[in-house]
Structures are given as C-alpha cells and as structure tokens.
C-alpha atoms as a PDB file:
ATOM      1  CA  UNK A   1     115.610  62.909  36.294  1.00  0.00           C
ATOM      2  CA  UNK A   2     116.868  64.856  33.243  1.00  0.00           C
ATOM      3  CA  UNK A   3     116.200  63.135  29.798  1.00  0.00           C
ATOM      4  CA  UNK A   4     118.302  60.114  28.293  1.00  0.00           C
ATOM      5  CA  UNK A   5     120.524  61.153  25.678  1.00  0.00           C
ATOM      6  CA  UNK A   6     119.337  59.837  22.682  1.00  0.00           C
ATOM      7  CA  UNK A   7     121.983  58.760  20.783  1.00  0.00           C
ATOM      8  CA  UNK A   8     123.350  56.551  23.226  1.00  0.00           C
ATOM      9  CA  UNK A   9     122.915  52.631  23.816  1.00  0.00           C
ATOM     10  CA  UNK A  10     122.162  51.047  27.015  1.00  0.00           C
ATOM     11  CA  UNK A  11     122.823  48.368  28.647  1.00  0.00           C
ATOM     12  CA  UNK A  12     120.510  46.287  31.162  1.00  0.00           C
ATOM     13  CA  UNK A  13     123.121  46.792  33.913  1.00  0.00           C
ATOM     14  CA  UNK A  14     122.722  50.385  33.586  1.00  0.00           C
ATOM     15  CA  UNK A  15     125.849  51.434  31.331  1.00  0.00           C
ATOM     16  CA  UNK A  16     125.669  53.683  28.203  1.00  0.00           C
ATOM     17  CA  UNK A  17     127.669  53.341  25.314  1.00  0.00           C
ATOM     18  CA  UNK A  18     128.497  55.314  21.559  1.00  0.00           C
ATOM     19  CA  UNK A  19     130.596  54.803  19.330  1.00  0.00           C
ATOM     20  CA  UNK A  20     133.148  57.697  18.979  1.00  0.00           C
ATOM     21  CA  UNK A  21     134.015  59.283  15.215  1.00  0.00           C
ATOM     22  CA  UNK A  22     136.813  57.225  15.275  1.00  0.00           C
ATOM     23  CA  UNK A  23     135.034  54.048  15.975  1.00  0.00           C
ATOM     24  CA  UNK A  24     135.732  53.606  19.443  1.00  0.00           C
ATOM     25  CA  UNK A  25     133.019  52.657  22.265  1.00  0.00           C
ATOM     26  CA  UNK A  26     133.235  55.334  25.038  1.00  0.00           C
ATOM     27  CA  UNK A  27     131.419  53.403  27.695  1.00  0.00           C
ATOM     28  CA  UNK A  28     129.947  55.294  31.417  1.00  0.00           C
ATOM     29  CA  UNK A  29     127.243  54.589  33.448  1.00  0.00           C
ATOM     30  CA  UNK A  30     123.759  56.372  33.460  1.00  0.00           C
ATOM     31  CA  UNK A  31     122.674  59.234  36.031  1.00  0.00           C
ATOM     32  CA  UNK A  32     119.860  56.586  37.491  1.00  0.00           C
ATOM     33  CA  UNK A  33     122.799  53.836  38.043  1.00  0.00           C
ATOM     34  CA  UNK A  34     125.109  57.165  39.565  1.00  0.00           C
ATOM     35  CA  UNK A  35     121.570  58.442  41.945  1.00  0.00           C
ATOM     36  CA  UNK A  36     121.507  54.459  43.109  1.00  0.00           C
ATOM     37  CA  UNK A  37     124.839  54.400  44.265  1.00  0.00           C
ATOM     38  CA  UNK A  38     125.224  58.171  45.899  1.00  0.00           C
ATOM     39  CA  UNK A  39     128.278  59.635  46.094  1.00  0.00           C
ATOM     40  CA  UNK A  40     131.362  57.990  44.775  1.00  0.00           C
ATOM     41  CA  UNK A  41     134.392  57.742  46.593  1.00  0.00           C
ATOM     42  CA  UNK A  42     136.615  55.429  44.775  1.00  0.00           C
ATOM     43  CA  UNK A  43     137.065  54.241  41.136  1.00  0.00           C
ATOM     44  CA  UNK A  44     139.047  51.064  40.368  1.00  0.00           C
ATOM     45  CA  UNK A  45     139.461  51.290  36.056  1.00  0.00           C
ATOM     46  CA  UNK A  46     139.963  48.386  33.992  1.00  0.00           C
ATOM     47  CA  UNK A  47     143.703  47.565  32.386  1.00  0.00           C
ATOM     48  CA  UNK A  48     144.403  49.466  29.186  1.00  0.00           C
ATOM     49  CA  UNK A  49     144.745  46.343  26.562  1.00  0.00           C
ATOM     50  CA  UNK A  50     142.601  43.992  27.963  1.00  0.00           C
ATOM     51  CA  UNK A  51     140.530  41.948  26.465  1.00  0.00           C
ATOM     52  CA  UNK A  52     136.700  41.779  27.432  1.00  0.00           C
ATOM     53  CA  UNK A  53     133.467  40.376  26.082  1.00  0.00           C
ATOM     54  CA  UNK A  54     129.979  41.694  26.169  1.00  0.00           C
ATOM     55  CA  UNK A  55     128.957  40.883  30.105  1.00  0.00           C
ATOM     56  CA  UNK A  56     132.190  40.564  31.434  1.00  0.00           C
ATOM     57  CA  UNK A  57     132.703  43.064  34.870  1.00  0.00           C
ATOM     58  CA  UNK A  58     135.574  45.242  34.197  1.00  0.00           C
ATOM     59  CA  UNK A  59     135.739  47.731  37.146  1.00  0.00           C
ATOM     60  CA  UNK A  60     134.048  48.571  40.416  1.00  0.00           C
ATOM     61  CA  UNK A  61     132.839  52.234  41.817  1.00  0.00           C
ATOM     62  CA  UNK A  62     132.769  52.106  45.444  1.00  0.00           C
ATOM     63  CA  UNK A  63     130.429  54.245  46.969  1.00  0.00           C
ATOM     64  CA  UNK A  64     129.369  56.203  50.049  1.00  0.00           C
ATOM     65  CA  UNK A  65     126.504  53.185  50.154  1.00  0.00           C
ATOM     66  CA  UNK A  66     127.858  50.282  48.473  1.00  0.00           C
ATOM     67  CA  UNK A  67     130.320  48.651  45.920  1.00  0.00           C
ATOM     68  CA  UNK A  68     129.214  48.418  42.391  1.00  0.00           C
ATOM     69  CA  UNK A  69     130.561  46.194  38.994  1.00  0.00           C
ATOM     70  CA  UNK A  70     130.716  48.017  36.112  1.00  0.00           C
ATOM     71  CA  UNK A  71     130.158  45.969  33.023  1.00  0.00           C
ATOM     72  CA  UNK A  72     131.677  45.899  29.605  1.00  0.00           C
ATOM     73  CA  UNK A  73     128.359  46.647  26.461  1.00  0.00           C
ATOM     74  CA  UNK A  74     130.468  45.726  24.498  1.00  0.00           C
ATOM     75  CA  UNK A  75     133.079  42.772  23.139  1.00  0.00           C
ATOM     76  CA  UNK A  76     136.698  44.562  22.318  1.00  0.00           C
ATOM     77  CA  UNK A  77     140.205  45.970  23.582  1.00  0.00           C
ATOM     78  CA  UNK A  78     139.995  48.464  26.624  1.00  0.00           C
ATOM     79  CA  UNK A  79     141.977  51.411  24.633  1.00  0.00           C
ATOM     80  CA  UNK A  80     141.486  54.186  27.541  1.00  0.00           C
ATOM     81  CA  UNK A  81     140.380  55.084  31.016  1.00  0.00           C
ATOM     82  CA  UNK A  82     139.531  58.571  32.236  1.00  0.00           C
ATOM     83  CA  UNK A  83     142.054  59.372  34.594  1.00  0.00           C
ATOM     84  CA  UNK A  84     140.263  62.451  35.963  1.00  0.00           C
ATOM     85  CA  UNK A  85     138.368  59.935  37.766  1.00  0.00           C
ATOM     86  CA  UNK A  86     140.913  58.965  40.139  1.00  0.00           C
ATOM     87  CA  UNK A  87     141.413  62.647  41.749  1.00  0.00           C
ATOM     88  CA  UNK A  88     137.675  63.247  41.136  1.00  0.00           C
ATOM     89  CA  UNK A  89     135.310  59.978  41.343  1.00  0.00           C
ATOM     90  CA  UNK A  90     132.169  62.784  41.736  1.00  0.00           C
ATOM     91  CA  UNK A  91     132.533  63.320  37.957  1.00  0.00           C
ATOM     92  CA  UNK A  92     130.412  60.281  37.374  1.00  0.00           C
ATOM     93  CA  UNK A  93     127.772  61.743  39.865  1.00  0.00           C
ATOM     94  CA  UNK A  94     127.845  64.941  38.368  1.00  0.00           C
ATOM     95  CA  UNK A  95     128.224  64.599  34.870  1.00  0.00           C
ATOM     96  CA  UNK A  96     127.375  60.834  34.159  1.00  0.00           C
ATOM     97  CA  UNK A  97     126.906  61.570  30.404  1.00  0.00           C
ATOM     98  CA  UNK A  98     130.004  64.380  29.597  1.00  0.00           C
ATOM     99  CA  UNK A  99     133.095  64.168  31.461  1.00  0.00           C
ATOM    100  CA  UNK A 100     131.935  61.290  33.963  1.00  0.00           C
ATOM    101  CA  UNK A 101     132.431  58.644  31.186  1.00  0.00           C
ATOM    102  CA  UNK A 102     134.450  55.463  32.789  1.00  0.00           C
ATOM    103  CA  UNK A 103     136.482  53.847  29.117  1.00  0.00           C
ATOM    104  CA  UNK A 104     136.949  52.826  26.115  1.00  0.00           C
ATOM    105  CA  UNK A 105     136.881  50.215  23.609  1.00  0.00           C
ATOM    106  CA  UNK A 106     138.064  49.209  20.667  1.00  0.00           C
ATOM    107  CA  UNK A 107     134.564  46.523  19.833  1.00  0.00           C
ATOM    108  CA  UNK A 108     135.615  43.567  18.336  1.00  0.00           C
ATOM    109  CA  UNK A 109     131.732  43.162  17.093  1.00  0.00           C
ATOM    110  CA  UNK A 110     129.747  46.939  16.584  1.00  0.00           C
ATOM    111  CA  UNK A 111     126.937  44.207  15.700  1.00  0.00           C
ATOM    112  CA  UNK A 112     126.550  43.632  19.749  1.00  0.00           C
ATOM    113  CA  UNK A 113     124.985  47.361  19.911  1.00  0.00           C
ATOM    114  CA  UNK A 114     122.395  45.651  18.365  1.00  0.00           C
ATOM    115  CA  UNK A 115     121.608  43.699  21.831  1.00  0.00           C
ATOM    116  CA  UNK A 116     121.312  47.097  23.702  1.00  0.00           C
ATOM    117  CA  UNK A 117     118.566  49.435  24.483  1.00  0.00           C
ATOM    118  CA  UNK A 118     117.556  52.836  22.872  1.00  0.00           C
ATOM    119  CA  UNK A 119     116.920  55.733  25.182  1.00  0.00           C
ATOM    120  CA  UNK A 120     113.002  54.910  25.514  1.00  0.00           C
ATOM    121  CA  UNK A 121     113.044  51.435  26.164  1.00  0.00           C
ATOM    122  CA  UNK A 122     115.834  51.951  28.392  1.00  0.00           C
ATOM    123  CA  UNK A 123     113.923  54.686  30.309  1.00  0.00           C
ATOM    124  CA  UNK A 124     110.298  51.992  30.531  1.00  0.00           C
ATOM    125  CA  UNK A 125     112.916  49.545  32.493  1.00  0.00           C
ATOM    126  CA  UNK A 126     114.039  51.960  34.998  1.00  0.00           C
ATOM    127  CA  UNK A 127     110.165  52.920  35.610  1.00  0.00           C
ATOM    128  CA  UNK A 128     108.742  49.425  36.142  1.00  0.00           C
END
C-alpha cells in the first residue's frame, strides 16, 4: 500500500477530506476503502445543493463485489461532483487520492475536521 497523503483528514468510514484554497472540502475515499471494494462499476453522486451533516450517507459505489455508502466528513452544501466518474468509475480505483475524488462541500463547521484522523492514526486503524 503506497503512503497516506499527509495533508489529508480521514474519516473512520474510510473517506479523506481537505479543504481546497478556496475553502471547499473535496471529499474521496482512500486506496484501502477502493482495494476492499475491487473494481468499481457504478457511481451514484450525491445532489449538487444538498444539505448533509457529518455521518450522513450521501452516495453509493457499486462494485464488482459489493455495494458501498459513501459518507459525508463533513457538515455543509454538496457544491460539486466529479462527473468523470460516471464514464470512468475505475478513477477511484486508480487514482483514489488525484482525479478519483467523489465531491465537494461547502462545510458549514471546518471545526468538525477536528473529529477526523491524521494520516498515522488513520493508517494504525486500518492495521489492527
């Protein structure tokens, strides 16, 4: 497994978020949660505008093995989805980190990053 990004926050349920320049949360999932679910087939992305709080599922990834929630790390406004996912769902399997990101968020509370991991103690959970 390649190393975690550093400047990145994760989330128990295996999604990684940053805040852009701008302010805005781009939110994907990690390469262990992509490995666990093997190849993606189909991407079903949150609406643009709505509303979600830290916790809440926002989307699925359906898989060659199983169907998967996607959670939301953070409270806000769902601002923008990565279309390129629709055509190409293997984006997230090949480049979980880069251009496999899922959306974004405009966080209502940046405070809730706060409640997330860093890299290392996101990387002892996935060991144990």
């Amino acid at each position: 497994m390649s190393p975690l990004p550093e400047h990145l926050k994760y989330a128990e349920s295996h999604e990684w978020v940053y805040l852009d320049q701008d302010g805005v949360a781009v939110v994907g999932i990690t390469d262990f949660a992509q490995g666990s679910l093997g190849d993606l087939m189909d991407v079903s992305m949150p609406e643009i505008g709505a509303q979600v709080a830290q916790g809440d599922d926002v989307m699925a990834l359906e898989s060659v093995k199983a169907a998967s929630d996607i959670f939301a790390p953070l409270s806000g406004e769902i601002v923008e989805v990565n279309d390129a996912l629709e055509d190409e769902p293997e984006l997230i399997n090949d480049e979980p980190y880069d251009s496999g990101w899922l959306f974004k968020l405009a966080p209502s509370d940046t405070e809730e990053m706060n409640d997330l991991m860093d890299a290392p103690e996101y990387e002892r959970m996935i060991e144990q």
